[in-house]
PDB file of N, CA and C in Angstrom:
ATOM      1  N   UNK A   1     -15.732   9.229  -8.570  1.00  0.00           N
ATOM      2  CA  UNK A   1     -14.647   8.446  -8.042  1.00  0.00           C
ATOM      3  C   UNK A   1     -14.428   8.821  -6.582  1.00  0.00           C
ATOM      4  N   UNK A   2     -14.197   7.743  -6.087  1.00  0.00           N
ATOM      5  CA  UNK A   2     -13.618   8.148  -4.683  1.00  0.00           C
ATOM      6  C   UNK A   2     -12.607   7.720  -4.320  1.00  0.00           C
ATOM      7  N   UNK A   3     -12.153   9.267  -3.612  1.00  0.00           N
ATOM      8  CA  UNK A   3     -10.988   9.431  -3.068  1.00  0.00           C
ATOM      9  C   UNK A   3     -10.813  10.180  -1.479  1.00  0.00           C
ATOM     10  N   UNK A   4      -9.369   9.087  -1.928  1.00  0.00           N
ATOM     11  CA  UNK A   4      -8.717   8.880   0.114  1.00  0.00           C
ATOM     12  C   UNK A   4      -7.861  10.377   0.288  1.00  0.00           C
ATOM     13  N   UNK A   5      -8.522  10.689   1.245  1.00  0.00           N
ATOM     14  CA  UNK A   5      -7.865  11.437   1.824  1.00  0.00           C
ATOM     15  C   UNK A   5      -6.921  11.585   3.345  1.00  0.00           C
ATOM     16  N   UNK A   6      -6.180  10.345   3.004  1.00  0.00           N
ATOM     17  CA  UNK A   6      -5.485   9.758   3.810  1.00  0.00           C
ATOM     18  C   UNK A   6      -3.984   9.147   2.712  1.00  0.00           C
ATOM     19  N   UNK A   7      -2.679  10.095   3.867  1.00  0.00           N
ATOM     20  CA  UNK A   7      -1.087   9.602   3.352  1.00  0.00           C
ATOM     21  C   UNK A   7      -0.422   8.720   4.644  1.00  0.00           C
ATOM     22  N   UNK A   8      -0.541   7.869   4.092  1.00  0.00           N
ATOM     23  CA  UNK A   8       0.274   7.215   5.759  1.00  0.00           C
ATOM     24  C   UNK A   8       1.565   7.715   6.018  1.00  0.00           C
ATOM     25  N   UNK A   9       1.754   7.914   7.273  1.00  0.00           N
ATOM     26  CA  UNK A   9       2.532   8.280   7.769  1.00  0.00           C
ATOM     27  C   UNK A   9       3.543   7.480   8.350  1.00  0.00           C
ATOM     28  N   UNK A  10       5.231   7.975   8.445  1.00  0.00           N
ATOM     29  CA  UNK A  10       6.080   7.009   8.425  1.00  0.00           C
ATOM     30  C   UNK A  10       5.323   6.483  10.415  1.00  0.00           C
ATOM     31  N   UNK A  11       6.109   4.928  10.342  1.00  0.00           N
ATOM     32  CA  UNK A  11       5.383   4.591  11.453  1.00  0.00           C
ATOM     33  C   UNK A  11       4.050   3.988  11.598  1.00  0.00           C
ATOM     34  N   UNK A  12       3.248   4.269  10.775  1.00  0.00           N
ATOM     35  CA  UNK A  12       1.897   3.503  11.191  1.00  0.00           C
ATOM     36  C   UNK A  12       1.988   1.683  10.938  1.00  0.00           C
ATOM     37  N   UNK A  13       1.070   1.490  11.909  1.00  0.00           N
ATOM     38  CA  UNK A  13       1.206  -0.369  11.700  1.00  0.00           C
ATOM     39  C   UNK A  13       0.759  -0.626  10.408  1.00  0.00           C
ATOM     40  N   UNK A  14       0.975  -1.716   9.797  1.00  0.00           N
ATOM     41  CA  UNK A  14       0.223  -2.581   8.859  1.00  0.00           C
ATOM     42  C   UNK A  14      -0.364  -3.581   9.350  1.00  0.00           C
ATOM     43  N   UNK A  15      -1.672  -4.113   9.414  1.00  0.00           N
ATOM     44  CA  UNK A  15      -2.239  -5.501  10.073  1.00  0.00           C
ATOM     45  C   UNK A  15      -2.721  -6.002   8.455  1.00  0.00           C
ATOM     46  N   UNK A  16      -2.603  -7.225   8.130  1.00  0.00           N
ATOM     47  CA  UNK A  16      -2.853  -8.572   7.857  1.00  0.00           C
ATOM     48  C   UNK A  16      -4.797  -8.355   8.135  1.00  0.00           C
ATOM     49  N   UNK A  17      -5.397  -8.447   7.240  1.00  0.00           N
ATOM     50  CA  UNK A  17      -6.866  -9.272   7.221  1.00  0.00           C
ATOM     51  C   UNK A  17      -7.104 -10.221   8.426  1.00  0.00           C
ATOM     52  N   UNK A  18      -6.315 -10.933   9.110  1.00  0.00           N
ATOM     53  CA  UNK A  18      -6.411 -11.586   9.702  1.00  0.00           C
ATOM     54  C   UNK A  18      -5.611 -11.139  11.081  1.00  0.00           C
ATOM     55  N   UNK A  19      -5.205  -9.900  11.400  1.00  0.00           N
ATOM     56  CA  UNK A  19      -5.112  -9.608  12.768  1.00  0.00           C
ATOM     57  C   UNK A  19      -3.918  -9.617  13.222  1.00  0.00           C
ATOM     58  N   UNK A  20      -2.697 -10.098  11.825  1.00  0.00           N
ATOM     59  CA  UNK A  20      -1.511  -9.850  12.945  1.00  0.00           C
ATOM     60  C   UNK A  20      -0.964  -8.199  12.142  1.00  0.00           C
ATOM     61  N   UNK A  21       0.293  -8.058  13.211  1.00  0.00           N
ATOM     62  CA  UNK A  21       0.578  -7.040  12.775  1.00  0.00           C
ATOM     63  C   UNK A  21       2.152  -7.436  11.981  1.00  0.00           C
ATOM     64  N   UNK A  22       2.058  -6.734  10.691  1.00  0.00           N
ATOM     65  CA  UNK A  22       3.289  -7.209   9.623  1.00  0.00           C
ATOM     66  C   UNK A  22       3.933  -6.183   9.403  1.00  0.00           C
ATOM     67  N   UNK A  23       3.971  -4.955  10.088  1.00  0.00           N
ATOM     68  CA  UNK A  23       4.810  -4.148   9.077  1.00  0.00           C
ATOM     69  C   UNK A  23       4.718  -2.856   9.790  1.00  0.00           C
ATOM     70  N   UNK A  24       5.495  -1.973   9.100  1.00  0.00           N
ATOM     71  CA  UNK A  24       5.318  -0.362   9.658  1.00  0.00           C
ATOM     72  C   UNK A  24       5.374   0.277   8.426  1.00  0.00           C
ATOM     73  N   UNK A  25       4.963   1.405   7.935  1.00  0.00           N
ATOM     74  CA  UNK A  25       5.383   2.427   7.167  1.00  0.00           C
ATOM     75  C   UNK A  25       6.313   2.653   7.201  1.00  0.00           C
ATOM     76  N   UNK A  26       7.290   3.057   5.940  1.00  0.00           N
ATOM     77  CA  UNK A  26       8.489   3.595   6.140  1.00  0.00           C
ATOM     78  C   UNK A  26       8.520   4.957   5.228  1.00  0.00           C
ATOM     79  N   UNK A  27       7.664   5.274   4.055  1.00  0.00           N
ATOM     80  CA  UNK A  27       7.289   5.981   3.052  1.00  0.00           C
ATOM     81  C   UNK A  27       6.033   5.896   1.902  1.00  0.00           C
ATOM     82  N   UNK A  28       5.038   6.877   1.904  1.00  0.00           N
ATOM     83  CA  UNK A  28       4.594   6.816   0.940  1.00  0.00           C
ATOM     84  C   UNK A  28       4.362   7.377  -0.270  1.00  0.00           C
ATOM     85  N   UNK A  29       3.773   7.134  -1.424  1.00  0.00           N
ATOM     86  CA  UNK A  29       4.358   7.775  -2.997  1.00  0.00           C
ATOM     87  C   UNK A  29       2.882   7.724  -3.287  1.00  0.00           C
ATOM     88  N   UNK A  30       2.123   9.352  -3.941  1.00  0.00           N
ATOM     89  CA  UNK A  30       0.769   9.455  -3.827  1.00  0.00           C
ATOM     90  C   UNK A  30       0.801   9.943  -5.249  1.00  0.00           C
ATOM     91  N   UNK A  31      -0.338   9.180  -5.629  1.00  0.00           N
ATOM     92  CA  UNK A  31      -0.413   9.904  -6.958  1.00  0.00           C
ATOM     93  C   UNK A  31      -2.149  10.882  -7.023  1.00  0.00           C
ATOM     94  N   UNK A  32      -2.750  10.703  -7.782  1.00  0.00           N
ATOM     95  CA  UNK A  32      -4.251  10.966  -7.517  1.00  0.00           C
ATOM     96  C   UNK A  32      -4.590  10.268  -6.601  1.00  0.00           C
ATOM     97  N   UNK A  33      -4.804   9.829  -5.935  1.00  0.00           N
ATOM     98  CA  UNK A  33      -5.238   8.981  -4.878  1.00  0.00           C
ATOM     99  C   UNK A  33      -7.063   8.832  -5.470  1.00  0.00           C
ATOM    100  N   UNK A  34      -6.805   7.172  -5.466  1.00  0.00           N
ATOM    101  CA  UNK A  34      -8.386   6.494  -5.832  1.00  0.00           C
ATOM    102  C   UNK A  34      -8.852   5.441  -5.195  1.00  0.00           C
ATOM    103  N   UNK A  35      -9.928   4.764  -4.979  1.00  0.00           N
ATOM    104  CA  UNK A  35     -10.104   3.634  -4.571  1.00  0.00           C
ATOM    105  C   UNK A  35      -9.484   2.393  -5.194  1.00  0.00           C
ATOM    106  N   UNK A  36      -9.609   3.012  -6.354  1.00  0.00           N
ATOM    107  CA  UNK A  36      -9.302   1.766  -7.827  1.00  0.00           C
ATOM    108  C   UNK A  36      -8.484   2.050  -8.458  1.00  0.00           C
ATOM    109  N   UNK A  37      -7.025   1.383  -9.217  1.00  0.00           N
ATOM    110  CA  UNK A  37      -6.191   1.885  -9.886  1.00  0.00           C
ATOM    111  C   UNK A  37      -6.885   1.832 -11.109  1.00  0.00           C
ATOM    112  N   UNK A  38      -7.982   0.806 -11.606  1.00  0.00           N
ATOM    113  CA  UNK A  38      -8.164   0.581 -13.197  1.00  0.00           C
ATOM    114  C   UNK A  38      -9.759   1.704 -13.229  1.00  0.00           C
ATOM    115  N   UNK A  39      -9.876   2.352 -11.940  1.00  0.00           N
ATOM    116  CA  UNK A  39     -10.902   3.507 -12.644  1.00  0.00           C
ATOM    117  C   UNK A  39     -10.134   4.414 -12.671  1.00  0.00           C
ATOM    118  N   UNK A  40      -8.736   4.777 -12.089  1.00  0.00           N
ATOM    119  CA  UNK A  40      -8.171   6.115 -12.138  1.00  0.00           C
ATOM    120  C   UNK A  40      -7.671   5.889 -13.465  1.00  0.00           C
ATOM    121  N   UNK A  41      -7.298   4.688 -14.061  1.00  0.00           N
ATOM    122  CA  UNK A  41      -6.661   4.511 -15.405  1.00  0.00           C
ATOM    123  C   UNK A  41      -7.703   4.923 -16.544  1.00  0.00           C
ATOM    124  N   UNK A  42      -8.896   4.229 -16.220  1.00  0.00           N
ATOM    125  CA  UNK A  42     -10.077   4.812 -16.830  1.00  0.00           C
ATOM    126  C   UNK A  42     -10.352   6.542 -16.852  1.00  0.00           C
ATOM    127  N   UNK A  43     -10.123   7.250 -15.941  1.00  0.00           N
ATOM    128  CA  UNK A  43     -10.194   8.709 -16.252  1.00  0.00           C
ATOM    129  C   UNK A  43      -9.328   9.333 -16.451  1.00  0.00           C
ATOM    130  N   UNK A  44      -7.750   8.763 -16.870  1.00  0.00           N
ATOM    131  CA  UNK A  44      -6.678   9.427 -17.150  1.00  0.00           C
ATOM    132  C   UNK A  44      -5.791   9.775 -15.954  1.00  0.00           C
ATOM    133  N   UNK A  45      -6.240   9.132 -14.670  1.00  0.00           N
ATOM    134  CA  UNK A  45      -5.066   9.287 -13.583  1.00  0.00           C
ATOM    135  C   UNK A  45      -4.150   8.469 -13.628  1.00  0.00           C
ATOM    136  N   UNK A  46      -3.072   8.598 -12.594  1.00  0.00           N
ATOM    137  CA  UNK A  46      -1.708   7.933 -12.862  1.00  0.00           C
ATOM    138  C   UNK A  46      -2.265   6.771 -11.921  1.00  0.00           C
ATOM    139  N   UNK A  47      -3.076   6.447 -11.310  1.00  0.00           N
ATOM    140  CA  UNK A  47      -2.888   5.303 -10.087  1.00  0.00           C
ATOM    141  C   UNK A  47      -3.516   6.085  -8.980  1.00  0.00           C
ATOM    142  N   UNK A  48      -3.407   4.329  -7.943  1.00  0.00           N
ATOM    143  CA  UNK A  48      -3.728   4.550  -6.666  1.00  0.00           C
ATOM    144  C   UNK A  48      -2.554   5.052  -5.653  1.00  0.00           C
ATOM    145  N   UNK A  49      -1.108   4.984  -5.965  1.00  0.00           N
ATOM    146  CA  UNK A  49      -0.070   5.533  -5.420  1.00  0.00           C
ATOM    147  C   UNK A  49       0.246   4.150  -4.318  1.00  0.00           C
ATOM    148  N   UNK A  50       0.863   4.093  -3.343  1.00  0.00           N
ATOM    149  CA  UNK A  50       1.368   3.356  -2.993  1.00  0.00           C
ATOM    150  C   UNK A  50       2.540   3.637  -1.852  1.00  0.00           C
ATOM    151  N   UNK A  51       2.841   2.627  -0.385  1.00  0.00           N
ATOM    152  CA  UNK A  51       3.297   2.897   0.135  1.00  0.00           C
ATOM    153  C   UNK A  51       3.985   1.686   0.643  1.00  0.00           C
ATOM    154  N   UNK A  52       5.091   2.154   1.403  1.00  0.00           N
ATOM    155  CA  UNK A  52       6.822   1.162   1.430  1.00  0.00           C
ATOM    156  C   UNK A  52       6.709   0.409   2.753  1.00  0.00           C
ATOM    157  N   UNK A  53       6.689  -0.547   3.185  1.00  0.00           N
ATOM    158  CA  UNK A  53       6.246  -1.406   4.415  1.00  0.00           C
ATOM    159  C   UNK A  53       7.383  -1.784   4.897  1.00  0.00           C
ATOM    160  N   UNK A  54       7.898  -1.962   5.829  1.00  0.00           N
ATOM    161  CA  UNK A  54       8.884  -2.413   6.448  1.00  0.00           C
ATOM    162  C   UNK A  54       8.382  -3.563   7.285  1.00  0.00           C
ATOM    163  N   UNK A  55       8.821  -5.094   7.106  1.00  0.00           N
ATOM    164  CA  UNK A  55       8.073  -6.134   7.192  1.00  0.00           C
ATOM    165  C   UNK A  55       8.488  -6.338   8.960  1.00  0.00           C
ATOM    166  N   UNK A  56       7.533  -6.862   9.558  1.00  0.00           N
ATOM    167  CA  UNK A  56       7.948  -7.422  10.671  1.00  0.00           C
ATOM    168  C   UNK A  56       7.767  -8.942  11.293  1.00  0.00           C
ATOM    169  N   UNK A  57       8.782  -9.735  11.491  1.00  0.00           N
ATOM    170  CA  UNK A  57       7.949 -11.266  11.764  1.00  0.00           C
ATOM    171  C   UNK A  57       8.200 -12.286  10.276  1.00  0.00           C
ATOM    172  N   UNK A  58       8.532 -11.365   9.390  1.00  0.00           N
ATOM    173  CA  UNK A  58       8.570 -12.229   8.261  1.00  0.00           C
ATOM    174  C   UNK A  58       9.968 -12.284   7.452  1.00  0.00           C
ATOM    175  N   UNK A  59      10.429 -13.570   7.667  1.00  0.00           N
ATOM    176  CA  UNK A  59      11.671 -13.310   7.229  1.00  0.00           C
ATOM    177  C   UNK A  59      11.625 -14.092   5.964  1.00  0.00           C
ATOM    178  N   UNK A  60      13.094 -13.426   5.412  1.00  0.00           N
ATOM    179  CA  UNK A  60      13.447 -13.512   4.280  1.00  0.00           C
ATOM    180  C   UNK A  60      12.528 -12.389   3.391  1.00  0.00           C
ATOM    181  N   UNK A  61      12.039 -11.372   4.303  1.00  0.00           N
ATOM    182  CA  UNK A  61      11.151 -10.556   3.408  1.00  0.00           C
ATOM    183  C   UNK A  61      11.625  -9.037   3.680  1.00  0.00           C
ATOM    184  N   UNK A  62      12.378  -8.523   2.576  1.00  0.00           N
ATOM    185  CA  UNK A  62      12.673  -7.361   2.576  1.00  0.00           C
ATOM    186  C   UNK A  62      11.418  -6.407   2.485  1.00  0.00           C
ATOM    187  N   UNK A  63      11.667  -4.730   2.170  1.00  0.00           N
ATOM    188  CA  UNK A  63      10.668  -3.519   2.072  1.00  0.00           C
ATOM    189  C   UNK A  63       9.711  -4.611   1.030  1.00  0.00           C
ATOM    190  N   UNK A  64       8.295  -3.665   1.351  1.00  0.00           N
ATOM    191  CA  UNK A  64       6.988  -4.359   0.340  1.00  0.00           C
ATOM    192  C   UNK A  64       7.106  -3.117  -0.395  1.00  0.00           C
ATOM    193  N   UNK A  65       6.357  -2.889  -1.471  1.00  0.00           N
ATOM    194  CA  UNK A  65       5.879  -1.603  -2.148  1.00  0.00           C
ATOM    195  C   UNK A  65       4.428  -2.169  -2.180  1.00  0.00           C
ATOM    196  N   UNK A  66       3.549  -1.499  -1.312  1.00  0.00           N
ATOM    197  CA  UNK A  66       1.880  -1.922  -0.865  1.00  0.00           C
ATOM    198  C   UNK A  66       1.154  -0.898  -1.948  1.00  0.00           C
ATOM    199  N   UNK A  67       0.094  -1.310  -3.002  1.00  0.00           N
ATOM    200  CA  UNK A  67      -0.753  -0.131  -3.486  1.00  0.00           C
ATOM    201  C   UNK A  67      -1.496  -0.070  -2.913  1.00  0.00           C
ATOM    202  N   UNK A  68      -1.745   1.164  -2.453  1.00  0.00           N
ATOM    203  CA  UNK A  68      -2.862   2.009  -1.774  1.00  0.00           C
ATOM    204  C   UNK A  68      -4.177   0.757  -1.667  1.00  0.00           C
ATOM    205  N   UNK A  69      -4.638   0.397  -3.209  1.00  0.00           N
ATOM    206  CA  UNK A  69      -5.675  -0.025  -3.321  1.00  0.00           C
ATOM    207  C   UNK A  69      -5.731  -1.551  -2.854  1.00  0.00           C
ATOM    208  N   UNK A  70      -4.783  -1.961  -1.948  1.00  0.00           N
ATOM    209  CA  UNK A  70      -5.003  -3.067  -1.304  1.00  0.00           C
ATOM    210  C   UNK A  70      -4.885  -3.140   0.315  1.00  0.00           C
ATOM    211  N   UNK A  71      -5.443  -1.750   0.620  1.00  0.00           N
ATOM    212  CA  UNK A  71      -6.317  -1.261   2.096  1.00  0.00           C
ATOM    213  C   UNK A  71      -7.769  -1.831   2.394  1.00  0.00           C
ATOM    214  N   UNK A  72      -7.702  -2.269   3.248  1.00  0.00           N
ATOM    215  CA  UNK A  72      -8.935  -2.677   3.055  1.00  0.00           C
ATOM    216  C   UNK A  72      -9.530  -1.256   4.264  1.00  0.00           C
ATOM    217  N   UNK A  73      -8.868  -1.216   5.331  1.00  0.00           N
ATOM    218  CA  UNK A  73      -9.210  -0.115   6.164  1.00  0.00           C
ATOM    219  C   UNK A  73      -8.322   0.852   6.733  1.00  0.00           C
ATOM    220  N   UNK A  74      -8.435   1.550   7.032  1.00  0.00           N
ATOM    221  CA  UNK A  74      -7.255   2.468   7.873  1.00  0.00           C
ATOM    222  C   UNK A  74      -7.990   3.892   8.838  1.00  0.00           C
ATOM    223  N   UNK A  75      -6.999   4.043   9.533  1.00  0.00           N
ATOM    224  CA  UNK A  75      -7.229   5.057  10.286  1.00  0.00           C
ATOM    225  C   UNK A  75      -6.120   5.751  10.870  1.00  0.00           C
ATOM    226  N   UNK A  76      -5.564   7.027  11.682  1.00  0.00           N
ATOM    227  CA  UNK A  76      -4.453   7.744  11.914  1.00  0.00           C
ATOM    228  C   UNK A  76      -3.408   6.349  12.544  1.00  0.00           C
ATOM    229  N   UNK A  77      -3.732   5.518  12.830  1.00  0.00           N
ATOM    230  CA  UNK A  77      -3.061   4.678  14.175  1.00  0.00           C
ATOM    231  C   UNK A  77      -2.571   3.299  12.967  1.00  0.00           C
ATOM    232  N   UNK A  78      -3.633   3.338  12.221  1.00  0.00           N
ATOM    233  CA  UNK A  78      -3.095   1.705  11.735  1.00  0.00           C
ATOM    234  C   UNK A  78      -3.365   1.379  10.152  1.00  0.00           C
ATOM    235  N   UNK A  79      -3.086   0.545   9.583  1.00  0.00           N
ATOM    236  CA  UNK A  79      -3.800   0.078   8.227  1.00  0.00           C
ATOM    237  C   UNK A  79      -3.986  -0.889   8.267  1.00  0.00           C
ATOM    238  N   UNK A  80      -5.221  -1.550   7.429  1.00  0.00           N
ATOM    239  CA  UNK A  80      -5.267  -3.190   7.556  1.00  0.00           C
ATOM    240  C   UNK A  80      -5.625  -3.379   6.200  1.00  0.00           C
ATOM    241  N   UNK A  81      -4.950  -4.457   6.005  1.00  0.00           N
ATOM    242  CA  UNK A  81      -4.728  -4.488   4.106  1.00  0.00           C
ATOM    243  C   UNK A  81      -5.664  -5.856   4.232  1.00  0.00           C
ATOM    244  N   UNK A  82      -6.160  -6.026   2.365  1.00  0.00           N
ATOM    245  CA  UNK A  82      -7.157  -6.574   2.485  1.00  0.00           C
ATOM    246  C   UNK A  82      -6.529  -8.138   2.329  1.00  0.00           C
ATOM    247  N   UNK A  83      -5.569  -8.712   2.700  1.00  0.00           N
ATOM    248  CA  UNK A  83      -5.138 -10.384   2.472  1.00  0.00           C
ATOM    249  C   UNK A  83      -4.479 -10.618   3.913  1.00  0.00           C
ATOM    250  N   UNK A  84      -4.512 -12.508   3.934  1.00  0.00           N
ATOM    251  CA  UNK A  84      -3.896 -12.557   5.365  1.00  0.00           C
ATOM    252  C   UNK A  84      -2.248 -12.389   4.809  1.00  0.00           C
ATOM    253  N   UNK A  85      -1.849 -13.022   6.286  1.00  0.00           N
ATOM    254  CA  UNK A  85      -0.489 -12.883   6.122  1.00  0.00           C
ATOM    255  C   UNK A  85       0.310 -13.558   5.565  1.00  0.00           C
ATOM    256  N   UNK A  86      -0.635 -14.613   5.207  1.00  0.00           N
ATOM    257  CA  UNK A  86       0.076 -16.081   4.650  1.00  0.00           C
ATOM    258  C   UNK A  86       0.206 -15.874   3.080  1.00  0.00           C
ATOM    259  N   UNK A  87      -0.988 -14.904   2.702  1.00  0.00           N
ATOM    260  CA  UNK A  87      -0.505 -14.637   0.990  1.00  0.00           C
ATOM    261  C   UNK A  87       0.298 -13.350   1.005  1.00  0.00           C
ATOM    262  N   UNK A  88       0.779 -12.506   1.259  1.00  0.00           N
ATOM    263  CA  UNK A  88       1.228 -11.659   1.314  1.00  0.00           C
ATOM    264  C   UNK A  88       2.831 -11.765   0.676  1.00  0.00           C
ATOM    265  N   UNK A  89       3.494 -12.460   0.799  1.00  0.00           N
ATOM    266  CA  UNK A  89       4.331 -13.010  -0.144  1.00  0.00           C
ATOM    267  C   UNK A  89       4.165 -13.370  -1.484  1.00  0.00           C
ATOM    268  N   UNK A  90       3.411 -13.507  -1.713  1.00  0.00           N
ATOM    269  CA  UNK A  90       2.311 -14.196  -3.328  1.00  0.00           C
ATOM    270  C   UNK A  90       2.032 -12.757  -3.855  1.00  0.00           C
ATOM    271  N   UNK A  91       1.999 -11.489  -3.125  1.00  0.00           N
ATOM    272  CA  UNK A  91       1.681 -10.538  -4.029  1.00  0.00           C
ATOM    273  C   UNK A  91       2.390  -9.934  -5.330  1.00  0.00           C
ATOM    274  N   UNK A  92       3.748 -10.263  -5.246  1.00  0.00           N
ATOM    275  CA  UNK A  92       4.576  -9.418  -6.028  1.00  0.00           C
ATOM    276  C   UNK A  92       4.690  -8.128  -5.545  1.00  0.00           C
ATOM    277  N   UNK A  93       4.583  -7.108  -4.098  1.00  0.00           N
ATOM    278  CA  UNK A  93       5.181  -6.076  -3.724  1.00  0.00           C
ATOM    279  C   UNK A  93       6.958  -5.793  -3.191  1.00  0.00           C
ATOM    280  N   UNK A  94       7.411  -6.842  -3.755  1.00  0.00           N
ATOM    281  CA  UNK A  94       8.664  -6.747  -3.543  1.00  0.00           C
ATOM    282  C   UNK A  94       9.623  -6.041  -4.277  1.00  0.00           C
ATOM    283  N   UNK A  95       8.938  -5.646  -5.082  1.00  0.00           N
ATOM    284  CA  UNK A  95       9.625  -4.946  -6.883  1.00  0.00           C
ATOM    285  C   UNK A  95       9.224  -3.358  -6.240  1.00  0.00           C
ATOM    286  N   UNK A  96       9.586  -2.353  -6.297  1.00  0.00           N
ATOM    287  CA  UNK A  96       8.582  -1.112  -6.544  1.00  0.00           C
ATOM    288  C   UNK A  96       8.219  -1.078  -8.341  1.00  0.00           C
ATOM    289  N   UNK A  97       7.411  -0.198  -8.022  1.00  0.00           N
ATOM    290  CA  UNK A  97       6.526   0.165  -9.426  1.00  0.00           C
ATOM    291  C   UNK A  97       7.904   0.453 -10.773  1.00  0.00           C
ATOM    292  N   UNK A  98       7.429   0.257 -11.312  1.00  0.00           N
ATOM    293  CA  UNK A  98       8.517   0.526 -12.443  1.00  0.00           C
ATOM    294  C   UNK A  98       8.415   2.278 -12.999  1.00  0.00           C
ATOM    295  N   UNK A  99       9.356   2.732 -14.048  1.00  0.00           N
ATOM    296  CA  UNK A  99       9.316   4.327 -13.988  1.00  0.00           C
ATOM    297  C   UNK A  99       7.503   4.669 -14.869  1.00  0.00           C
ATOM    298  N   UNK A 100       7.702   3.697 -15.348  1.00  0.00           N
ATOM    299  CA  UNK A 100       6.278   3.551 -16.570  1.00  0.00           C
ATOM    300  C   UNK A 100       4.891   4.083 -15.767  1.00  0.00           C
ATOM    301  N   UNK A 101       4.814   3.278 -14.447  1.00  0.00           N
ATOM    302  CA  UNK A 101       3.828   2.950 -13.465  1.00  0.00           C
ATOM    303  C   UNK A 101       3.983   3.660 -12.262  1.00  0.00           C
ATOM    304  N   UNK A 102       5.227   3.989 -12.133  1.00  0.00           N
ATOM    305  CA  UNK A 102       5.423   5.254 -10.845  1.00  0.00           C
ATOM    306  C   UNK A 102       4.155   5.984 -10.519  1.00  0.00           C
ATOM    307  N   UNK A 103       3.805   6.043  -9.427  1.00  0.00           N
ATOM    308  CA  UNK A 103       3.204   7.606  -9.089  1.00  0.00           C
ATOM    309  C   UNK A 103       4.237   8.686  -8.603  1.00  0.00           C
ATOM    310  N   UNK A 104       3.800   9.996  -9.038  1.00  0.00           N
ATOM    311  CA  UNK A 104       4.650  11.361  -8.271  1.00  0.00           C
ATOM    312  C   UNK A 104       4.716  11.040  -6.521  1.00  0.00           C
ATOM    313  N   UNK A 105       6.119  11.573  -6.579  1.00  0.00           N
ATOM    314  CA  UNK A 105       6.335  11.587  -4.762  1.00  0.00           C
ATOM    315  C   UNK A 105       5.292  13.022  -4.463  1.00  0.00           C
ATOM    316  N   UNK A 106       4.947  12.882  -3.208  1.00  0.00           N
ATOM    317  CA  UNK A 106       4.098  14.154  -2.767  1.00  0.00           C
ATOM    318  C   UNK A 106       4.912  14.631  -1.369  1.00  0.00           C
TER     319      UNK A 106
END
């Protein structure tokens, strides 16, 4: 399995697949950290963990709760998740995880 060894940090951008920038970090919640939530489920981990977006440009859109595993890239400066900006509403990250599905805070 592979794993990120990367916690975003409050502050980093979020970019959109398509180049804009949507968001900042505000917190993230790490569990095992995996590429895949349904192989960490497969070896008995809790998840890919997940982190709290603070939207920018998009209204009517409160905090996201982003899983990890919908990064498509990242680096110290930025993240770029793998959908544009136009579905990003369509995800259902508006809920956080429920207590069932939580990952541990780190």
């Amino acid at each position: 399995m592979v794993r990120l060894n990367f916690i975003p940090n409050e502050n980093t951008e979020v970019y959109s697949i398509d180049g804009h920038l949507i968001g900042r970090v505000v917190d993230a919640y790490a569990a095992e950290y995996s590429s895949s939530r349904s192989l960490a489920r497969l070896v008995g981990e809790t998840g890919a963990g997940y982190f709290v977006m603070e939207p920018l440009g998009m209204k009517g859109v409160g905090a996201l709760y982003v899983p990890m595993d919908a990064m498509s890239d990242y680096t110290d400066e930025r993240i770029r998740l793998r959908f544009p900006k136009k579905q990003l509403k369509a995800q259902g990250w508006d809920k956080p995880p429920t207590d069932e599905t939580r990952p541990q805070r780190m």
